[in-house]
Protein backbone atom coordinates (compact mmCIF):
# COMPACT_ATOMS: atom_id res chain seq x y z
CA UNK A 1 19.58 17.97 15.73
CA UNK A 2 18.96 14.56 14.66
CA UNK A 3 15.49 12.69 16.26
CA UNK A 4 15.66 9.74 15.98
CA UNK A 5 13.80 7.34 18.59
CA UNK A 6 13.16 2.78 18.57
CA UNK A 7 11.04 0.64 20.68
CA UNK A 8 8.05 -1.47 19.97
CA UNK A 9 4.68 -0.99 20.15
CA UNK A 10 1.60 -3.58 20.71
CA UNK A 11 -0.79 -4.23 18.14
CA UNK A 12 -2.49 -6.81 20.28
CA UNK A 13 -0.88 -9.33 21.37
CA UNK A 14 2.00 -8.65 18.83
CA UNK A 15 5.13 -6.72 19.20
CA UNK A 16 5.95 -4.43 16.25
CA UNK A 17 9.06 -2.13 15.88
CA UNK A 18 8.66 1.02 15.39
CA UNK A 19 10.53 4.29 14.79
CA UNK A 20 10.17 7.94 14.77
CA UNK A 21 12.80 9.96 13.33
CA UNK A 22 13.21 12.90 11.02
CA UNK A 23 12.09 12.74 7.01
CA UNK A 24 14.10 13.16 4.42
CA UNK A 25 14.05 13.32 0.69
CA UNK A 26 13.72 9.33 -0.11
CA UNK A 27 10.67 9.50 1.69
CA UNK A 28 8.78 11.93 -0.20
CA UNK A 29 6.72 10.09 -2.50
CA UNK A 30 5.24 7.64 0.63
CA UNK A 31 4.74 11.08 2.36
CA UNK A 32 2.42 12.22 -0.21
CA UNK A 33 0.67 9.01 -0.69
CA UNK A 34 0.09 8.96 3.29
CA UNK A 35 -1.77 12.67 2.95
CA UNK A 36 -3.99 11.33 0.06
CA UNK A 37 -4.97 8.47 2.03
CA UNK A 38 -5.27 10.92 5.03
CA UNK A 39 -6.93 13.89 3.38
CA UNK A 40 -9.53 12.28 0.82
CA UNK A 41 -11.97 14.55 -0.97
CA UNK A 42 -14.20 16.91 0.05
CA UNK A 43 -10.73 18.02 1.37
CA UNK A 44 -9.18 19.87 -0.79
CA UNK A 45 -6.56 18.07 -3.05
CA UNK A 46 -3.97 21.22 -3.24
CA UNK A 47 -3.63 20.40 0.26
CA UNK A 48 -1.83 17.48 -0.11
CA UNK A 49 2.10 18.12 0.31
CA UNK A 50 3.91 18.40 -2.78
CA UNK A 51 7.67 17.74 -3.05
CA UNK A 52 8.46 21.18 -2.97
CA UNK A 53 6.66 21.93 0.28
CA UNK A 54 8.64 18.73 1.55
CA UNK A 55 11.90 19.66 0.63
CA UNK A 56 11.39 23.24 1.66
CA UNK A 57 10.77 21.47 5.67
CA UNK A 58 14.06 19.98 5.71
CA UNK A 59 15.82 22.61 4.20
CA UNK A 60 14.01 24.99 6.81
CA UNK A 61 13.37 23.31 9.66
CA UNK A 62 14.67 19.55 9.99
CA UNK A 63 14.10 18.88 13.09
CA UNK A 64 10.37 19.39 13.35
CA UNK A 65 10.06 17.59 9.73
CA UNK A 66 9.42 14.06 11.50
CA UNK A 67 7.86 10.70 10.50
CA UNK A 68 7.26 6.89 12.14
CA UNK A 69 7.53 3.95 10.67
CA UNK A 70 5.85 0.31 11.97
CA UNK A 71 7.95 -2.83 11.19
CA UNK A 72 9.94 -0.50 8.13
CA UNK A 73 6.66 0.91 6.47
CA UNK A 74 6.21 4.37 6.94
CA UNK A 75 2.92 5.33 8.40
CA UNK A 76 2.30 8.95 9.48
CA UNK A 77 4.61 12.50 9.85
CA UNK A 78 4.51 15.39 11.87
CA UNK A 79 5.39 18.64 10.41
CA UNK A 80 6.30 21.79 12.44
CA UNK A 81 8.04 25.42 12.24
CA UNK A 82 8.94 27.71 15.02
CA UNK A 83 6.88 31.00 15.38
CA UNK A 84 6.97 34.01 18.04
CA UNK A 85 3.10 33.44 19.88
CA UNK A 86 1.34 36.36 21.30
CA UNK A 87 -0.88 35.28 23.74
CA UNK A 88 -2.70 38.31 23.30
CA UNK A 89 -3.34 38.09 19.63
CA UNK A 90 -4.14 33.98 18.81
CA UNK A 91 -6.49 34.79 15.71
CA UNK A 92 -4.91 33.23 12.42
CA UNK A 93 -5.10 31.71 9.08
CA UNK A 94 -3.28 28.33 8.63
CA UNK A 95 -2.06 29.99 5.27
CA UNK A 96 -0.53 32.94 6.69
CA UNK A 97 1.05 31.21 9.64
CA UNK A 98 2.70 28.53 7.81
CA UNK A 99 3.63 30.37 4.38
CA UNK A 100 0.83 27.65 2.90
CA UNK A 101 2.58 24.71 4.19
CA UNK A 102 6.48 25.68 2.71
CA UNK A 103 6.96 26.88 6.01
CA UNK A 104 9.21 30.25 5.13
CA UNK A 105 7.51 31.79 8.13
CA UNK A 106 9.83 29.97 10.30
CA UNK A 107 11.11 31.85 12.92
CA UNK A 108 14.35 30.74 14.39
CA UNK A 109 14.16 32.79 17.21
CA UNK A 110 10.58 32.13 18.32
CA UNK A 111 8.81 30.80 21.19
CA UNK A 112 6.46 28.20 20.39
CA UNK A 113 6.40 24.71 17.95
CA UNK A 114 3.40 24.97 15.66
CA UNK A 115 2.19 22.22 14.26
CA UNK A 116 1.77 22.22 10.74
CA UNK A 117 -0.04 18.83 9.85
CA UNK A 118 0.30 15.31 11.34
CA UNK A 119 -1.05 12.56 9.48
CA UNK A 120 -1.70 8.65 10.16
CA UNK A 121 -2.26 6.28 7.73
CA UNK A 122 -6.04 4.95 8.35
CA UNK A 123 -4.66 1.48 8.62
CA UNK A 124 -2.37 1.81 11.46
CA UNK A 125 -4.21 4.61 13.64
CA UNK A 126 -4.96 2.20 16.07
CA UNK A 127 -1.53 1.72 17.34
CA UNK A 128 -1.48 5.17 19.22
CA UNK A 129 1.28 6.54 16.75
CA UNK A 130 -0.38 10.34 16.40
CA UNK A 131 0.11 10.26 19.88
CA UNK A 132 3.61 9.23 20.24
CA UNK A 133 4.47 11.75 17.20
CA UNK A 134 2.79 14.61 19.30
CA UNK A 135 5.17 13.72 22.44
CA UNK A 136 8.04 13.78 20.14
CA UNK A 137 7.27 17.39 19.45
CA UNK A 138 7.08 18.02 23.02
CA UNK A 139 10.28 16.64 23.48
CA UNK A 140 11.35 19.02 21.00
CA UNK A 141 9.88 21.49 22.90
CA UNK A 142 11.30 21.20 25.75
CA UNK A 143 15.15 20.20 24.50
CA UNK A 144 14.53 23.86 22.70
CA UNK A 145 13.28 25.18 26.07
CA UNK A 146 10.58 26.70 24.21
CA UNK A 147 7.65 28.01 26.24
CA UNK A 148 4.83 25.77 24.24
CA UNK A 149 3.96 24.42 21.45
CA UNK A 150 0.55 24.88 19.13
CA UNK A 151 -1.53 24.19 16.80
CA UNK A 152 -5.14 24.64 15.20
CA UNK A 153 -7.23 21.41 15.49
CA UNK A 154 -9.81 20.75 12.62
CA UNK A 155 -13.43 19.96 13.56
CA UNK A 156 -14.71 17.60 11.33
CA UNK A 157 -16.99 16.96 13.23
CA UNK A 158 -18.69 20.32 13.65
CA UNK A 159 -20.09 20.23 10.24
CA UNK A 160 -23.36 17.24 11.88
CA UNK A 161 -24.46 19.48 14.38
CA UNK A 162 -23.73 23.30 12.88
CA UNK A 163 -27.25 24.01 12.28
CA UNK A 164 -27.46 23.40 16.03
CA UNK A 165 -24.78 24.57 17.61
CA UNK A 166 -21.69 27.63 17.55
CA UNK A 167 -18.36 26.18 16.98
CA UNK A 168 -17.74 27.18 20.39
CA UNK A 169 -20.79 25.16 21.96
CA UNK A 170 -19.97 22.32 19.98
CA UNK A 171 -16.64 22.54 21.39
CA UNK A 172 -18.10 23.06 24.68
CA UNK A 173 -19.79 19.54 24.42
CA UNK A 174 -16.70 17.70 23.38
CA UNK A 175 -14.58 18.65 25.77
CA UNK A 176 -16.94 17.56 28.50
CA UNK A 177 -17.39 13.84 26.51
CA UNK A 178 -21.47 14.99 25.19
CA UNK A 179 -20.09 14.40 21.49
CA UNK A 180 -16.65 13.06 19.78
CA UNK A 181 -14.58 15.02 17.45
CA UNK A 182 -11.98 12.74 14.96
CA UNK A 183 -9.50 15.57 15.41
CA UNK A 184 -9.92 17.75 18.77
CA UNK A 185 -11.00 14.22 20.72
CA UNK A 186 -7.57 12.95 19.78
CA UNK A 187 -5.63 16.23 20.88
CA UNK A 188 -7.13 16.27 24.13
CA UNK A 189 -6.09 12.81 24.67
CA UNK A 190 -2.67 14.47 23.77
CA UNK A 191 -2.64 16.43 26.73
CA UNK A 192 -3.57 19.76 24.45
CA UNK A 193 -5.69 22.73 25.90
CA UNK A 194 -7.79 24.70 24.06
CA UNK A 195 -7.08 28.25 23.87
CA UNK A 196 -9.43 29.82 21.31
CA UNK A 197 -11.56 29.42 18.16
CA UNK A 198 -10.27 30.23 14.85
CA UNK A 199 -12.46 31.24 12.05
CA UNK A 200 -12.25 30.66 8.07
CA UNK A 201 -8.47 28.96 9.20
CA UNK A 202 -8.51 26.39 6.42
CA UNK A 203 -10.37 25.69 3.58
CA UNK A 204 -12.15 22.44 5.10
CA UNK A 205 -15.97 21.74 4.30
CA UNK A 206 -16.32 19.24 7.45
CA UNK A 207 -14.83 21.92 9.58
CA UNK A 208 -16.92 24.55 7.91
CA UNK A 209 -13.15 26.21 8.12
CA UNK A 210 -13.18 26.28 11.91
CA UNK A 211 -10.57 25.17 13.98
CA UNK A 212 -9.69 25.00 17.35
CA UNK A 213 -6.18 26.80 18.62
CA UNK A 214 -4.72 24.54 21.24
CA UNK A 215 -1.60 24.35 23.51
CA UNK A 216 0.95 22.34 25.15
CA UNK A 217 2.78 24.32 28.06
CA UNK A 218 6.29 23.33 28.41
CA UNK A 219 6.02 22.02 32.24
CA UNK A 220 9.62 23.28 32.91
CA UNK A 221 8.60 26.58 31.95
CA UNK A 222 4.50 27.36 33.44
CA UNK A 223 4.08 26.50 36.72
């Protein structure tokens, strides 16, 4: 399946095209340059997609391997696989879930989207494109009629107010607007829930390798 979606968007008073459709191999080296601006250090460099792990998306799983682009320039991606969720069992490790980022894990047959990474280039996040990336997923979603999709947040903000609070107290507070997270703020403006917190998830000193799990329900599927 082939996503590919036009309109414009406002940046403010200005109209600007943009696009969201699937990645492919000429867009690799932009890709990575978007994650380094993204991702800068203390975050671990490694991180950072390499070719490989790119090719090894659209080889696996094209149609969750999706990017946007603002007047032609490429400025973020969304990477997903599919995986078989047990609601009953939500601890895991980024690593394990996602094969490291190749993304061999992918499970044709599963249940859920998980997102892998989605990344905006600092110089066009306020446009609202993270946002229209994370509906394009849910359109996935629900074309797939798959029961949810999922993914675990970083905190980086957690790391200001650890020697205060438990991960799940600082959540606490940002969900009810005390205190703004970069990353979970963002999701629950993406109409994400949370559903539990993961420990040592991700090597990610701002996070102090927590993360939040958090859903979208496929509304044709929960009532």
């Amino acid at each position: 399946m082939y996503y590919s979606s036009s309109f414009y968007i406002y940046e403010g008073n200005k109209l600007k095209k943009c696009k969201v459709r699937n990645y492919q191999e000429a867009d690799f080296a932009e890709l990575i340059k978007i994650q380094e601006e993204c991702f800068p250090p203390p975050f671990p460099s490694g991180l950072w997609w390499t070719k490989e792990q790119l090719a090894s998306h659209i080889a696996i799983f094209s149609d969750g391997a999706i990017c946007v682009e603002v007047d032609g320039i490429l400025a973020g991606s969304i990477t997903s696989l599919c995986v078989d969720y047990d609601e009953k069992h939500p601890h895991h490790t980024w690593s394990e879930l996602t094969d490291d980022g190749n993304i061999t894990t992918h499970n044709p047959n599963g249940n859920a989207i998980y997102i892998v990474d989605i990344s905006i280039r600092p110089a066009f996040r306020s446009l609202g494109l993270g946002k229209i990336m994370m509906q394009s997923m849910y359109q996935i979603v629900i074309e797939k009629n798959l029961d949810r999709l999922l993914g675990g947040g970083r905190m980086p903000g957690y790391r200001k107010w650890a020697d205060q609070l438990t991960p799940e107290a600082y959540i606490k507070d940002v969900i009810a607007g005390e205190k703004k997270d970069p990353v979970i703020s963002f999701l629950l403006r993406c109409e994400r829930t949370p559903v539990a917190v993961l420990q040592d998830y991700l090597e990610d000193e701002d996070s102090l390798n927590y993360a939040l799990l958090m859903e979208w329900r496929n509304p044709f599927k929960h009532n």
